[in-house]
N, C-alpha and C. Protein backbone atom coordinates (compact mmCIF):
# COMPACT_ATOMS: atom_id res chain seq x y z
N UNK A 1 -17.69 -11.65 -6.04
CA UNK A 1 -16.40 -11.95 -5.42
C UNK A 1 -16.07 -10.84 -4.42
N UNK A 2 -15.87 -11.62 -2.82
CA UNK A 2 -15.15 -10.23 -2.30
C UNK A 2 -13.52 -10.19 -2.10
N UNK A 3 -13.03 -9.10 -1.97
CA UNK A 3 -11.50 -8.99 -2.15
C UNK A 3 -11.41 -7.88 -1.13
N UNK A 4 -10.07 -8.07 -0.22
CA UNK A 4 -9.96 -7.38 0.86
C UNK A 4 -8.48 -6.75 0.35
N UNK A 5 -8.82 -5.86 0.13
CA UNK A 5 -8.05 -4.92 -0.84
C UNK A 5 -6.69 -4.32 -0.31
N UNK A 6 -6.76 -4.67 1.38
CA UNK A 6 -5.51 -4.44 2.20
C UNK A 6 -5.12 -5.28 3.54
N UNK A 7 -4.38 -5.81 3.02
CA UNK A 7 -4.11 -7.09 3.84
C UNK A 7 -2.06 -6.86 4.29
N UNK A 8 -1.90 -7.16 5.31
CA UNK A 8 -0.41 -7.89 5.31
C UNK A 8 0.00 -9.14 5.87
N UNK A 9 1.23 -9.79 6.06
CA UNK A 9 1.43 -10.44 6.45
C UNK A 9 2.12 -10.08 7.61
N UNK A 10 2.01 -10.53 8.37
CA UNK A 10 2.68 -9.50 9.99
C UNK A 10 2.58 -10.90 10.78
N UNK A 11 4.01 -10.65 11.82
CA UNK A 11 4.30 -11.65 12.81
C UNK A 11 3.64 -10.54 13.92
N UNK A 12 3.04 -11.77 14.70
CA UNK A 12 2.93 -11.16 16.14
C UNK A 12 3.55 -11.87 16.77
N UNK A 13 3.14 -11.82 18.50
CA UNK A 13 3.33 -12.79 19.24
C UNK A 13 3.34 -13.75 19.47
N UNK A 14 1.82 -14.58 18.52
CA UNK A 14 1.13 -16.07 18.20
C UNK A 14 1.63 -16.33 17.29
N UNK A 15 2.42 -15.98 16.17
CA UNK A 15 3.02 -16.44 15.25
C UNK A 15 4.42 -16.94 15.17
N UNK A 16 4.95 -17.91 14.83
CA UNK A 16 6.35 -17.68 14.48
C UNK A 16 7.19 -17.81 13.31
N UNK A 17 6.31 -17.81 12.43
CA UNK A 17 6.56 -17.58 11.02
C UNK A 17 6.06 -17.04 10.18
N UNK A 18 5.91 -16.64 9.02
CA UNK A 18 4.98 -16.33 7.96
C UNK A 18 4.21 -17.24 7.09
N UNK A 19 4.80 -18.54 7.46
CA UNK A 19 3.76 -19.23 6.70
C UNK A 19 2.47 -19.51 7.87
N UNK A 20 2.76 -19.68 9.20
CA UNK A 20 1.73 -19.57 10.10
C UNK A 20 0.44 -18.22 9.98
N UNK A 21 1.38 -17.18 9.58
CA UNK A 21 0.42 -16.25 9.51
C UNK A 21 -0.35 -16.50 8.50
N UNK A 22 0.16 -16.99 7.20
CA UNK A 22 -0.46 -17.16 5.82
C UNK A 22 -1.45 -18.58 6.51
N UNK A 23 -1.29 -19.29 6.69
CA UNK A 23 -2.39 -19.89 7.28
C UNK A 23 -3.57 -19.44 8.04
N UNK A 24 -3.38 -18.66 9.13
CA UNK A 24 -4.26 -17.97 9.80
C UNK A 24 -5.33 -16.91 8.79
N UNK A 25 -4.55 -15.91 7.47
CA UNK A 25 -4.84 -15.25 7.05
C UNK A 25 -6.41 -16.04 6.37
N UNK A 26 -5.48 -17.00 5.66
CA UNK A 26 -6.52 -17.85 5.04
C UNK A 26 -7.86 -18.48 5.79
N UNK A 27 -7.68 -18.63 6.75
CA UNK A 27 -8.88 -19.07 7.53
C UNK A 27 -9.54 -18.46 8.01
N UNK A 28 -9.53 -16.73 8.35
CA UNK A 28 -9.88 -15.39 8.36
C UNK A 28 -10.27 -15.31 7.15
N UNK A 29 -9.98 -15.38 5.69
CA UNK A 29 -10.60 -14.99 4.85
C UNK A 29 -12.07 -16.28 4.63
N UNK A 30 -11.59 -17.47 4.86
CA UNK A 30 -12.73 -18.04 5.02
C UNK A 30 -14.09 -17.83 5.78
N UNK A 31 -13.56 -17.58 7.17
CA UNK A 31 -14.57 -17.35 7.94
C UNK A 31 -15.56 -16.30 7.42
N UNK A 32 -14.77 -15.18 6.90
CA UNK A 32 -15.39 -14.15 6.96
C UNK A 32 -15.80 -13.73 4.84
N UNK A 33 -15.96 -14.78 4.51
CA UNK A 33 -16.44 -15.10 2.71
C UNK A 33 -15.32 -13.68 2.19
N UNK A 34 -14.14 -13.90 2.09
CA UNK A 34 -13.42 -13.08 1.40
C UNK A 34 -12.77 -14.10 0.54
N UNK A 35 -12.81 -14.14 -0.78
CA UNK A 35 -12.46 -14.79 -1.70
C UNK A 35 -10.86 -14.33 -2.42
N UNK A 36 -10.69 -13.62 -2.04
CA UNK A 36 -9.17 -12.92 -2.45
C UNK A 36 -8.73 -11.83 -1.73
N UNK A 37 -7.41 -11.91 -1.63
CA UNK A 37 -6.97 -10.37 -0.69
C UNK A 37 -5.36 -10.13 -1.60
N UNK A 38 -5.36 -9.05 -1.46
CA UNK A 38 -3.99 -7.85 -2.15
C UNK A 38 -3.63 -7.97 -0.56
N UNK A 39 -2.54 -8.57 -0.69
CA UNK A 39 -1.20 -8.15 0.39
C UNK A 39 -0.27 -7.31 0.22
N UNK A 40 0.15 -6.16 0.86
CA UNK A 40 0.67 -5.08 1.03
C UNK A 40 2.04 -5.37 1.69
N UNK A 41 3.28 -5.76 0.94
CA UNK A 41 4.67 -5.87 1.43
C UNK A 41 5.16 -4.55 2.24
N UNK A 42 6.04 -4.27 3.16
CA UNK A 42 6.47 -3.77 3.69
C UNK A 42 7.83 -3.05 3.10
N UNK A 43 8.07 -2.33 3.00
CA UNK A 43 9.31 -1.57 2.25
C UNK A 43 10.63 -1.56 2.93
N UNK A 44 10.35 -2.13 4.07
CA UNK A 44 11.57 -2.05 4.79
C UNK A 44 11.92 -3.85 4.72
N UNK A 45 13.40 -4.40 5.01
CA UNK A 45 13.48 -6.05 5.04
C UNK A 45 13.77 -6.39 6.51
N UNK A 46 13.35 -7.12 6.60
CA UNK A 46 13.93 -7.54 8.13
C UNK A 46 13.45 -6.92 9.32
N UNK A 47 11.92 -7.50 9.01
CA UNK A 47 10.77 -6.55 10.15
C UNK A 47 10.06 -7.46 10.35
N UNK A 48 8.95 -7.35 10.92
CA UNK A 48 7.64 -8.41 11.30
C UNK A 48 6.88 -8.59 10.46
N UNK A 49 7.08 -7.56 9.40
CA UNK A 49 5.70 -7.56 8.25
C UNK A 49 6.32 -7.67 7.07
N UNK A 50 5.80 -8.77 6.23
CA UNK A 50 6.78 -9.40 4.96
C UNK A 50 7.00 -8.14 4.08
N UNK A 51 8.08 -8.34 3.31
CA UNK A 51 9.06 -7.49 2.55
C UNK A 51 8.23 -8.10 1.13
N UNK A 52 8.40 -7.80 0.27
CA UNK A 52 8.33 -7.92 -1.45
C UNK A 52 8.69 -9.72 -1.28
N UNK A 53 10.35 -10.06 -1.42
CA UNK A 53 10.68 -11.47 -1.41
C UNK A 53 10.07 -12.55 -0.49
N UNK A 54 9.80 -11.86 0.24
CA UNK A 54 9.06 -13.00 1.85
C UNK A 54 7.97 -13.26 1.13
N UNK A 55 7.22 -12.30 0.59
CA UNK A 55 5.69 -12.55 -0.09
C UNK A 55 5.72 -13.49 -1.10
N UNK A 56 6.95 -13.05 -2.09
CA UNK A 56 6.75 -14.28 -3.24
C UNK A 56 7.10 -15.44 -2.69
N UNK A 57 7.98 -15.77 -1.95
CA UNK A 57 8.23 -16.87 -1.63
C UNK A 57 6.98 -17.70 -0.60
N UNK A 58 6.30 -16.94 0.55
CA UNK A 58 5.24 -17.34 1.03
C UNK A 58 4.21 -17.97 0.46
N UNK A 59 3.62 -16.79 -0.38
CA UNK A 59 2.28 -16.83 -1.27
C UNK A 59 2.45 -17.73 -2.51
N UNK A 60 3.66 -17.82 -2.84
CA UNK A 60 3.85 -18.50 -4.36
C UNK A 60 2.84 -18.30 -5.10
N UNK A 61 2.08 -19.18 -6.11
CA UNK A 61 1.29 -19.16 -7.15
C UNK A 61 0.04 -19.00 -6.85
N UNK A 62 -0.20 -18.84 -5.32
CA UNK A 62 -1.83 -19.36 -4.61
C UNK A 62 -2.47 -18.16 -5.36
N UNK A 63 -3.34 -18.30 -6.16
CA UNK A 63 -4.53 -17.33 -6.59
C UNK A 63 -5.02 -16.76 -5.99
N UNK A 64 -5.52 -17.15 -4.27
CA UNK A 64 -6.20 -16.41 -3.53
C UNK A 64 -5.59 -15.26 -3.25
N UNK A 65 -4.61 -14.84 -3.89
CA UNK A 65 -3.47 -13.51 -3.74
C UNK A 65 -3.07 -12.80 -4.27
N UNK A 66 -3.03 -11.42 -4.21
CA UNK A 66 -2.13 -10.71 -5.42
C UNK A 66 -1.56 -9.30 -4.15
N UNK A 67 -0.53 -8.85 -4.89
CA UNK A 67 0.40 -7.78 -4.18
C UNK A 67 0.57 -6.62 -4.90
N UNK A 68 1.25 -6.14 -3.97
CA UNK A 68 1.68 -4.46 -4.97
C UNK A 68 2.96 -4.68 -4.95
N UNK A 69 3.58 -3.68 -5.61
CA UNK A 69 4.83 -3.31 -5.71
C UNK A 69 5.78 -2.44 -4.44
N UNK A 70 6.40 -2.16 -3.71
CA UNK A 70 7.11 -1.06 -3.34
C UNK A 70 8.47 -0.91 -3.07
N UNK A 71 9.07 0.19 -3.26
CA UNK A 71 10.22 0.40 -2.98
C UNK A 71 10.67 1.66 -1.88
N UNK A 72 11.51 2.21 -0.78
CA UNK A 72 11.87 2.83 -0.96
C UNK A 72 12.80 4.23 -2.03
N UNK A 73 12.13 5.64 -1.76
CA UNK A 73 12.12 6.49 -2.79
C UNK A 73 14.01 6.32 -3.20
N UNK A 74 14.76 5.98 -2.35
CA UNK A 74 16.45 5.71 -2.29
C UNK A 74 16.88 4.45 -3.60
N UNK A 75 15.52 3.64 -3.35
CA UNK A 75 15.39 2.13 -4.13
C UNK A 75 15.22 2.71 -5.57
N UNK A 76 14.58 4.05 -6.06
CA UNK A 76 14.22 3.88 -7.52
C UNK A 76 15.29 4.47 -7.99
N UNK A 77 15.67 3.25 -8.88
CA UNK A 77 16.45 3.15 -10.65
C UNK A 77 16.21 2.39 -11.33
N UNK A 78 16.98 2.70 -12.76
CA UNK A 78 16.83 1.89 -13.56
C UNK A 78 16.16 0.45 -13.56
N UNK A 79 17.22 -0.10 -12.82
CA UNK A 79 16.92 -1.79 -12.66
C UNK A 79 15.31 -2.40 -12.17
N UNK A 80 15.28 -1.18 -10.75
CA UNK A 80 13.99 -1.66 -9.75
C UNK A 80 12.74 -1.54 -10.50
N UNK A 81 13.38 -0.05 -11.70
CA UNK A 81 11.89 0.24 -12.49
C UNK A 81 11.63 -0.85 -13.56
N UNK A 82 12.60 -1.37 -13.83
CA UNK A 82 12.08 -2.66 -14.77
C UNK A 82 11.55 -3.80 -14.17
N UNK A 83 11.99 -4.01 -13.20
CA UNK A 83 11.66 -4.94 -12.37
C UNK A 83 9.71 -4.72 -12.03
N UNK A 84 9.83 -3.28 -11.74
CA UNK A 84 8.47 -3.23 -11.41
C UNK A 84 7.47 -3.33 -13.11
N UNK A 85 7.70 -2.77 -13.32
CA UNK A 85 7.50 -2.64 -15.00
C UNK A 85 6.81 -4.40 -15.11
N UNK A 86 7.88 -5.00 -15.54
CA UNK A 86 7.86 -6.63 -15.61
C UNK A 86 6.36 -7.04 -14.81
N UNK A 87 6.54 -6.72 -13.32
CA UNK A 87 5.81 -7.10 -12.16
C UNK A 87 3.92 -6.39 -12.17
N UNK A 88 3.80 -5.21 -13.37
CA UNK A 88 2.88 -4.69 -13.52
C UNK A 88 2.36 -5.34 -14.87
N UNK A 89 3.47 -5.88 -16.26
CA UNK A 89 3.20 -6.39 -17.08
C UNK A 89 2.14 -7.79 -16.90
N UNK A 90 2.96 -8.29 -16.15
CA UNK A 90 2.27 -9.92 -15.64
C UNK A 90 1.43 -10.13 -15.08
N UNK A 91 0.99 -8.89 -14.06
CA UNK A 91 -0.09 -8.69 -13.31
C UNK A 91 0.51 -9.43 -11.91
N UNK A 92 1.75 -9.66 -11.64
CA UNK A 92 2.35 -9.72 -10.42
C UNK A 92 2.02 -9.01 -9.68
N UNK A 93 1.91 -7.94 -9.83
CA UNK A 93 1.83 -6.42 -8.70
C UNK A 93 0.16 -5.66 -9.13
N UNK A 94 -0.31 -5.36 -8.52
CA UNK A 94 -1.47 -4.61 -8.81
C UNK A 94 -1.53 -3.27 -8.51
N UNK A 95 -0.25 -2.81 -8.38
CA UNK A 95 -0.19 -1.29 -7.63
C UNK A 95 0.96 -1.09 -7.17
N UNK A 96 0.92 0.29 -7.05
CA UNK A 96 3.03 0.46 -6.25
C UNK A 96 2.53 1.21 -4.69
N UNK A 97 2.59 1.00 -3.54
CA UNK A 97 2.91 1.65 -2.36
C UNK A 97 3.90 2.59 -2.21
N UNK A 98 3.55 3.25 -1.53
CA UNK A 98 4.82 4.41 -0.83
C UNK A 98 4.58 4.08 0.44
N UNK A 99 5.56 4.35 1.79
CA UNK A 99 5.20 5.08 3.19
C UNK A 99 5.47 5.87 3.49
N UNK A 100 5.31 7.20 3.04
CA UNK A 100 5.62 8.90 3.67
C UNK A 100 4.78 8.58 5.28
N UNK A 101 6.06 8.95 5.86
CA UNK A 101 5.64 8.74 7.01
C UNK A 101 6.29 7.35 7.75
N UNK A 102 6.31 6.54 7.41
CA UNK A 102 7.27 5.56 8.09
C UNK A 102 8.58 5.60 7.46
N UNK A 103 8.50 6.24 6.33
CA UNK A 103 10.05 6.96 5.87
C UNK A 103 9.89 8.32 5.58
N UNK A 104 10.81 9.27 6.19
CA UNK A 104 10.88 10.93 6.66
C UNK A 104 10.65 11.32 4.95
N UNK A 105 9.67 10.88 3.83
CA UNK A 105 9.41 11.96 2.85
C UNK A 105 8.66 11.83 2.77
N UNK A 106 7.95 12.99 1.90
CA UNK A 106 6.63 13.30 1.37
C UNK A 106 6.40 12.58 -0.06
N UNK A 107 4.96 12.39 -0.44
CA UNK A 107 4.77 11.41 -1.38
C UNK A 107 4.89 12.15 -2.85
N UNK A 108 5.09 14.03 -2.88
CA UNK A 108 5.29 14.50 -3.90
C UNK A 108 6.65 14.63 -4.36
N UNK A 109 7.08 13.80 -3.82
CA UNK A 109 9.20 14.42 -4.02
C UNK A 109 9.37 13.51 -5.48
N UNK A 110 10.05 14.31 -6.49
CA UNK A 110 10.15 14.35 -7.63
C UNK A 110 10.86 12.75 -7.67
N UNK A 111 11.57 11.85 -6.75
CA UNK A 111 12.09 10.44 -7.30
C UNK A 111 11.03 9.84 -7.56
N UNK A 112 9.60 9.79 -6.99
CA UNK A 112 8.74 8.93 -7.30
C UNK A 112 8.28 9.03 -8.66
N UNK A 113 8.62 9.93 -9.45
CA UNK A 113 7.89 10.32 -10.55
C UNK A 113 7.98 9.29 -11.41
N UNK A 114 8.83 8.35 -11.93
CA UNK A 114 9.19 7.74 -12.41
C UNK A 114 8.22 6.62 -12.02
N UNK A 115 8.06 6.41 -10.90
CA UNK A 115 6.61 5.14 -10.54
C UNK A 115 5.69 5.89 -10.83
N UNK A 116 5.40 7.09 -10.45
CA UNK A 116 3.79 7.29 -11.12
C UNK A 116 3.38 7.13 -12.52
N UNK A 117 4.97 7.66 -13.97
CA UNK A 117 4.51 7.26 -14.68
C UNK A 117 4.42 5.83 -15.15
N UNK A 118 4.85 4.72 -14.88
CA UNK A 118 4.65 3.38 -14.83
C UNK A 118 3.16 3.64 -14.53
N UNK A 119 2.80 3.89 -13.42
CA UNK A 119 1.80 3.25 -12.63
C UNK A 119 0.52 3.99 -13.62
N UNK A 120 0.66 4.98 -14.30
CA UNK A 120 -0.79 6.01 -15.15
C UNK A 120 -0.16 4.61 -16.84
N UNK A 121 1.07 4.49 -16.83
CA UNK A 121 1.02 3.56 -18.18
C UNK A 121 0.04 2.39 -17.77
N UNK A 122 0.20 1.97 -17.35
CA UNK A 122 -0.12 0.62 -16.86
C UNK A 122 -1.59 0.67 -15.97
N UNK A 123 -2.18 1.70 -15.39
CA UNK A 123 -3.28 1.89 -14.92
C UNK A 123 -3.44 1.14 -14.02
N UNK A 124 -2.09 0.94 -12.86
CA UNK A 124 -2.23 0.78 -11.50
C UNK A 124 -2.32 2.06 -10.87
N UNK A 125 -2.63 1.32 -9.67
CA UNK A 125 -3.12 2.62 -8.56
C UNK A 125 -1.64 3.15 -8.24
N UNK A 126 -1.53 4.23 -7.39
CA UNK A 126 -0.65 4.57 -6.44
C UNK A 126 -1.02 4.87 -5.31
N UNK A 127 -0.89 3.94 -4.43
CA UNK A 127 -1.30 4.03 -3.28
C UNK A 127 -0.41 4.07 -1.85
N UNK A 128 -0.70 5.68 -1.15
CA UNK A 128 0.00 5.94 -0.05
C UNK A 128 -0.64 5.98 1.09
N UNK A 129 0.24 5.61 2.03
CA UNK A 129 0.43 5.49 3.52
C UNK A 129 -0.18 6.30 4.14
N UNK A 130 -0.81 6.86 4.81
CA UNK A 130 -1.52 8.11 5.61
C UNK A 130 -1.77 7.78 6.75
N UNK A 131 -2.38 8.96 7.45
CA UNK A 131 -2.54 9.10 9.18
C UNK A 131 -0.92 9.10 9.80
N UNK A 132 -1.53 9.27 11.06
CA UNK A 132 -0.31 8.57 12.23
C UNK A 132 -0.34 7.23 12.47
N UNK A 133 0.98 7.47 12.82
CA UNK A 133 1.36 5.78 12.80
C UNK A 133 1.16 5.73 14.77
N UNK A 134 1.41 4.36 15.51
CA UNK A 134 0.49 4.36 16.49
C UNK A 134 1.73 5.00 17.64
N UNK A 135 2.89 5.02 16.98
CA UNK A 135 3.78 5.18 17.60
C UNK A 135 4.26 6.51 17.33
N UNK A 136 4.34 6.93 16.20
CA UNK A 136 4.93 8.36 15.94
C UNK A 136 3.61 9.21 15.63
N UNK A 137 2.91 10.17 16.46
CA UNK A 137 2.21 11.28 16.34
C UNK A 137 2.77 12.19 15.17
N UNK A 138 3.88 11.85 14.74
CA UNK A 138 4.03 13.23 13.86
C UNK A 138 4.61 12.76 12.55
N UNK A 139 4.38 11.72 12.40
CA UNK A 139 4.56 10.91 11.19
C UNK A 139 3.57 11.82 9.74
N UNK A 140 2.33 12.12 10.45
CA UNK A 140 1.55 12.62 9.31
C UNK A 140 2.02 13.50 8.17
N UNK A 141 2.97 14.31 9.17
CA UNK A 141 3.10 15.37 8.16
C UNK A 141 3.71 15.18 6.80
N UNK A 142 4.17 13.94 6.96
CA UNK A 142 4.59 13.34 5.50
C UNK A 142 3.44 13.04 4.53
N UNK A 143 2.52 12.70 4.84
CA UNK A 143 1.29 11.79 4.16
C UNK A 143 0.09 12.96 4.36
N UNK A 144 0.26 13.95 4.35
CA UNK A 144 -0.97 15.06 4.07
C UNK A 144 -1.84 14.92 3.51
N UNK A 145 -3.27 15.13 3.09
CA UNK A 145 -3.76 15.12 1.85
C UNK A 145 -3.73 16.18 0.98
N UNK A 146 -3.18 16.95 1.58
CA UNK A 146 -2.96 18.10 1.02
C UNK A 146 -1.77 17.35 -0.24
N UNK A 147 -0.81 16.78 -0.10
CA UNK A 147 -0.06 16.41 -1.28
C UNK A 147 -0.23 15.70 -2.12
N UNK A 148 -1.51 15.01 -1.66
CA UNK A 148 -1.91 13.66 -2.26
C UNK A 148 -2.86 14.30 -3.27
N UNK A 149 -3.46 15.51 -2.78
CA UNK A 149 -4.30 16.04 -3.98
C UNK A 149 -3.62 17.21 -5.18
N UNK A 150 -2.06 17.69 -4.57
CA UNK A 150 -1.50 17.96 -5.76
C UNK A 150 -0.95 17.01 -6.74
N UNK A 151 -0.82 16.16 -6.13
CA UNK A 151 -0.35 14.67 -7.52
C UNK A 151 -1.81 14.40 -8.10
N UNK A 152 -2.91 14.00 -7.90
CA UNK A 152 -4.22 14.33 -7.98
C UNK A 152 -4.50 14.86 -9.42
N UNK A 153 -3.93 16.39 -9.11
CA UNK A 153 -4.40 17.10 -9.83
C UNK A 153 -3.29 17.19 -11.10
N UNK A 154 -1.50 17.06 -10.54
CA UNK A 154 -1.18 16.66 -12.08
C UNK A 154 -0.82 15.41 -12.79
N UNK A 155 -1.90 14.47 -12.06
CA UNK A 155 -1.54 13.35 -12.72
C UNK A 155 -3.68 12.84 -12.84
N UNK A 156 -4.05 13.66 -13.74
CA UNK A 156 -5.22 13.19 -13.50
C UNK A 156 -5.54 11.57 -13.78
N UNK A 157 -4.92 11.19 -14.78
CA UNK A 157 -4.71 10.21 -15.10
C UNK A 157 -4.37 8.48 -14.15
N UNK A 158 -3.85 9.26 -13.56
CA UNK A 158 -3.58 8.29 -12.00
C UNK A 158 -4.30 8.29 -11.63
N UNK A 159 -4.77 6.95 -10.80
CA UNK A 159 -5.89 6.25 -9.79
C UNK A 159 -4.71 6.05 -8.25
N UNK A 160 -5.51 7.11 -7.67
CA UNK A 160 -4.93 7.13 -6.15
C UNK A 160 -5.55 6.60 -4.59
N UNK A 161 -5.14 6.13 -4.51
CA UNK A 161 -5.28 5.66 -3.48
C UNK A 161 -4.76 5.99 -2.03
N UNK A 162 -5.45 6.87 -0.90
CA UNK A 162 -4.66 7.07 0.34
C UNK A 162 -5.08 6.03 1.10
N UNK A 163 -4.19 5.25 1.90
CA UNK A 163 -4.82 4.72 2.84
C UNK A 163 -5.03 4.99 4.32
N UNK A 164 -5.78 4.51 4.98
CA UNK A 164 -6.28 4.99 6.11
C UNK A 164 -7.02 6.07 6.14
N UNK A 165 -7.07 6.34 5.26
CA UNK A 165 -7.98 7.69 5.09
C UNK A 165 -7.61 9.00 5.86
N UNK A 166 -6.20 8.91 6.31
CA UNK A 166 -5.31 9.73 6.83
C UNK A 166 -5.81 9.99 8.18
N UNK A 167 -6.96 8.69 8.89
CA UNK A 167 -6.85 8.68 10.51
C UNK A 167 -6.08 9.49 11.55
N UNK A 168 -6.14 10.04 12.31
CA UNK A 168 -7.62 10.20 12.70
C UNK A 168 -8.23 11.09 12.06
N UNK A 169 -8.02 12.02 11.24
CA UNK A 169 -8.24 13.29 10.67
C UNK A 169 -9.42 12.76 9.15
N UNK A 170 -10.22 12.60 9.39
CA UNK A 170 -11.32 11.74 8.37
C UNK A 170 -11.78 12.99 7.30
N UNK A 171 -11.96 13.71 8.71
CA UNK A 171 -13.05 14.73 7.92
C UNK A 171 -12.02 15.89 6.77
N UNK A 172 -10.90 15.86 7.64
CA UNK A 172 -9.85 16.47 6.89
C UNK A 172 -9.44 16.21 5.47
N UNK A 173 -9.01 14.82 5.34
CA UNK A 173 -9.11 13.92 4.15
C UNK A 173 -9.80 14.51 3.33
N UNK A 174 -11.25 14.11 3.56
CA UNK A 174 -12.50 14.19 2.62
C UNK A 174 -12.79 15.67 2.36
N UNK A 175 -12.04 16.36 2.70
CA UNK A 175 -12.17 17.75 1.97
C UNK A 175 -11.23 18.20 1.34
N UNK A 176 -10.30 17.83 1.17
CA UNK A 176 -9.26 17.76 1.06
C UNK A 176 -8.95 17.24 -0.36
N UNK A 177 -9.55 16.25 -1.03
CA UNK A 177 -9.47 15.33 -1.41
C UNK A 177 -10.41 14.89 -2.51
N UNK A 178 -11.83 15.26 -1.98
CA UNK A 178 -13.10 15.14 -2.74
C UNK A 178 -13.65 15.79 -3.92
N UNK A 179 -12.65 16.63 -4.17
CA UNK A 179 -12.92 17.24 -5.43
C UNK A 179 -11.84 16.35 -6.70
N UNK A 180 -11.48 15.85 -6.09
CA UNK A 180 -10.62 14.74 -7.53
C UNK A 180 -11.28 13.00 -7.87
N UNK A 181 -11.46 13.25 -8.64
CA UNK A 181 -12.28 12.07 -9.29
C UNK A 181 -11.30 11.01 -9.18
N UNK A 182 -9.87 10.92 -9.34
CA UNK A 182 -9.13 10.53 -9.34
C UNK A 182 -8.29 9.66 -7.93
N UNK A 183 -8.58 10.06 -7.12
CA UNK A 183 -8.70 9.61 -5.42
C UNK A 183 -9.84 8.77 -5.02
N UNK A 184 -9.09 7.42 -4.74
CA UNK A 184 -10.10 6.18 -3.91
C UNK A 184 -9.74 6.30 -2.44
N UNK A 185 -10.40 5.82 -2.07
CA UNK A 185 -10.73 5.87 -0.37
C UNK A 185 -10.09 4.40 0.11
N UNK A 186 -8.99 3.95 0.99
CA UNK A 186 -9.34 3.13 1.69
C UNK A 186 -9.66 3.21 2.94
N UNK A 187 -10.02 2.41 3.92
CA UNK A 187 -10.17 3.13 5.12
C UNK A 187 -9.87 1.76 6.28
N UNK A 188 -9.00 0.90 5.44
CA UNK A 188 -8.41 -0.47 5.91
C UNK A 188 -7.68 0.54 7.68
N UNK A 189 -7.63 -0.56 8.70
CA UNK A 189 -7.82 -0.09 9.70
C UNK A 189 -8.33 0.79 10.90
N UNK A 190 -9.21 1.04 10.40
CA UNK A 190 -10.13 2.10 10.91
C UNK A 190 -10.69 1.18 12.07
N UNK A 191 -11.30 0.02 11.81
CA UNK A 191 -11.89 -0.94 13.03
C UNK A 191 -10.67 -1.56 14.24
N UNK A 192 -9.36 -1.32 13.96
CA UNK A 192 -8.40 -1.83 14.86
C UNK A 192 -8.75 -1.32 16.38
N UNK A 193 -8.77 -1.88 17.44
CA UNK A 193 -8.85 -1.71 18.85
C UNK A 193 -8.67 -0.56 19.07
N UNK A 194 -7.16 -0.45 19.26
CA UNK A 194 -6.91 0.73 19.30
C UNK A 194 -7.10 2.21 18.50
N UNK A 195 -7.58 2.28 17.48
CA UNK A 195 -8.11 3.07 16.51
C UNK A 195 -9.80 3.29 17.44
């Protein structure tokens, strides 16, 4: 089985909905023998790239799908953590996202703690945002690997995930990084045009 482990739903120009895109997605995963993809909601609502609710409602029950969880670090309490809780129980969610970096914090700031331990109970990933974004050059400094390998190290237990592999800075990453058993690699966008 292949599974494309980072996917979103995103309006462009050719689109004018999300179920258009979810169509397109699907025929991209055909073409190209991908049998399942993890879609990656957007943390912000009311953007081009589906939110948490846009997804359930899009994707509904289709199998060919599964998502993560995310919240803004402002978003975690009580309620959201049960919510996610629930959403990790059922196998709704396969993981919690952060974006340090498309939101001004770093991925070690003590509110998340509360998702990491969900996420080491439950033995989802935690998987953050990295590199520059195409628009803000200085976005990185949120998404270091440098922080990603102190959570790393006190959460050995956690399965981490950076994504982008903190582009353009590759080699940086991987040293950075490579001494924790505990750190997966994605390197989802790396082939984009502009990249």
């Amino acid at each position: 089985m292949i599974i494309d482990a980072h996917a979103h739903l995103s309006i462009t120009q050719k689109e004018k909905n999300f179920q258009e895109v979810k169509k397109k997605l699907i025929s991209e995963m055909k073409n190209n023998g991908v049998d399942m993809a993890i879609v990656i909601p957007d943390n912000l609502h009311d953007t081009s790239c589906a939110d948490l609710g846009i997804l359930k409602n899009v994707l509904g029950k289709d199998k060919k799908f599964l998502t993560v969880a995310t919240l803004r670090a402002s978003e975690v309490n009580g309620e959201n953590l049960k919510k996610i809780e629930r959403s990790f129980k059922s196998r709704k969610a396969v993981g919690f996202k952060i974006f340090p970096g498309h939101d001004p914090i770093y991925p070690t700031d003590r509110r998340w703690l509360p998702v990491i331990k969900l996420c080491e109970k439950y033995k989802m990933p935690f998987i953050i945002h990295t590199g520059i974004n195409l628009n803000d050059k200085k976005a990185a400094k949120y998404n270091d690997p440098k922080y990603i390998a102190q959570i790393a190290q006190q959460h050995p237990n956690l399965n981490i995930i950076p994504c982008h592999y903190f582009w353009p800075q590759l080699e940086y990453c991987f040293k950075k990084t490579i001494n924790h058993k505990n750190i997966f690699f994605d390197t989802s966008g790396l082939a984009h045009k502009k990249l």
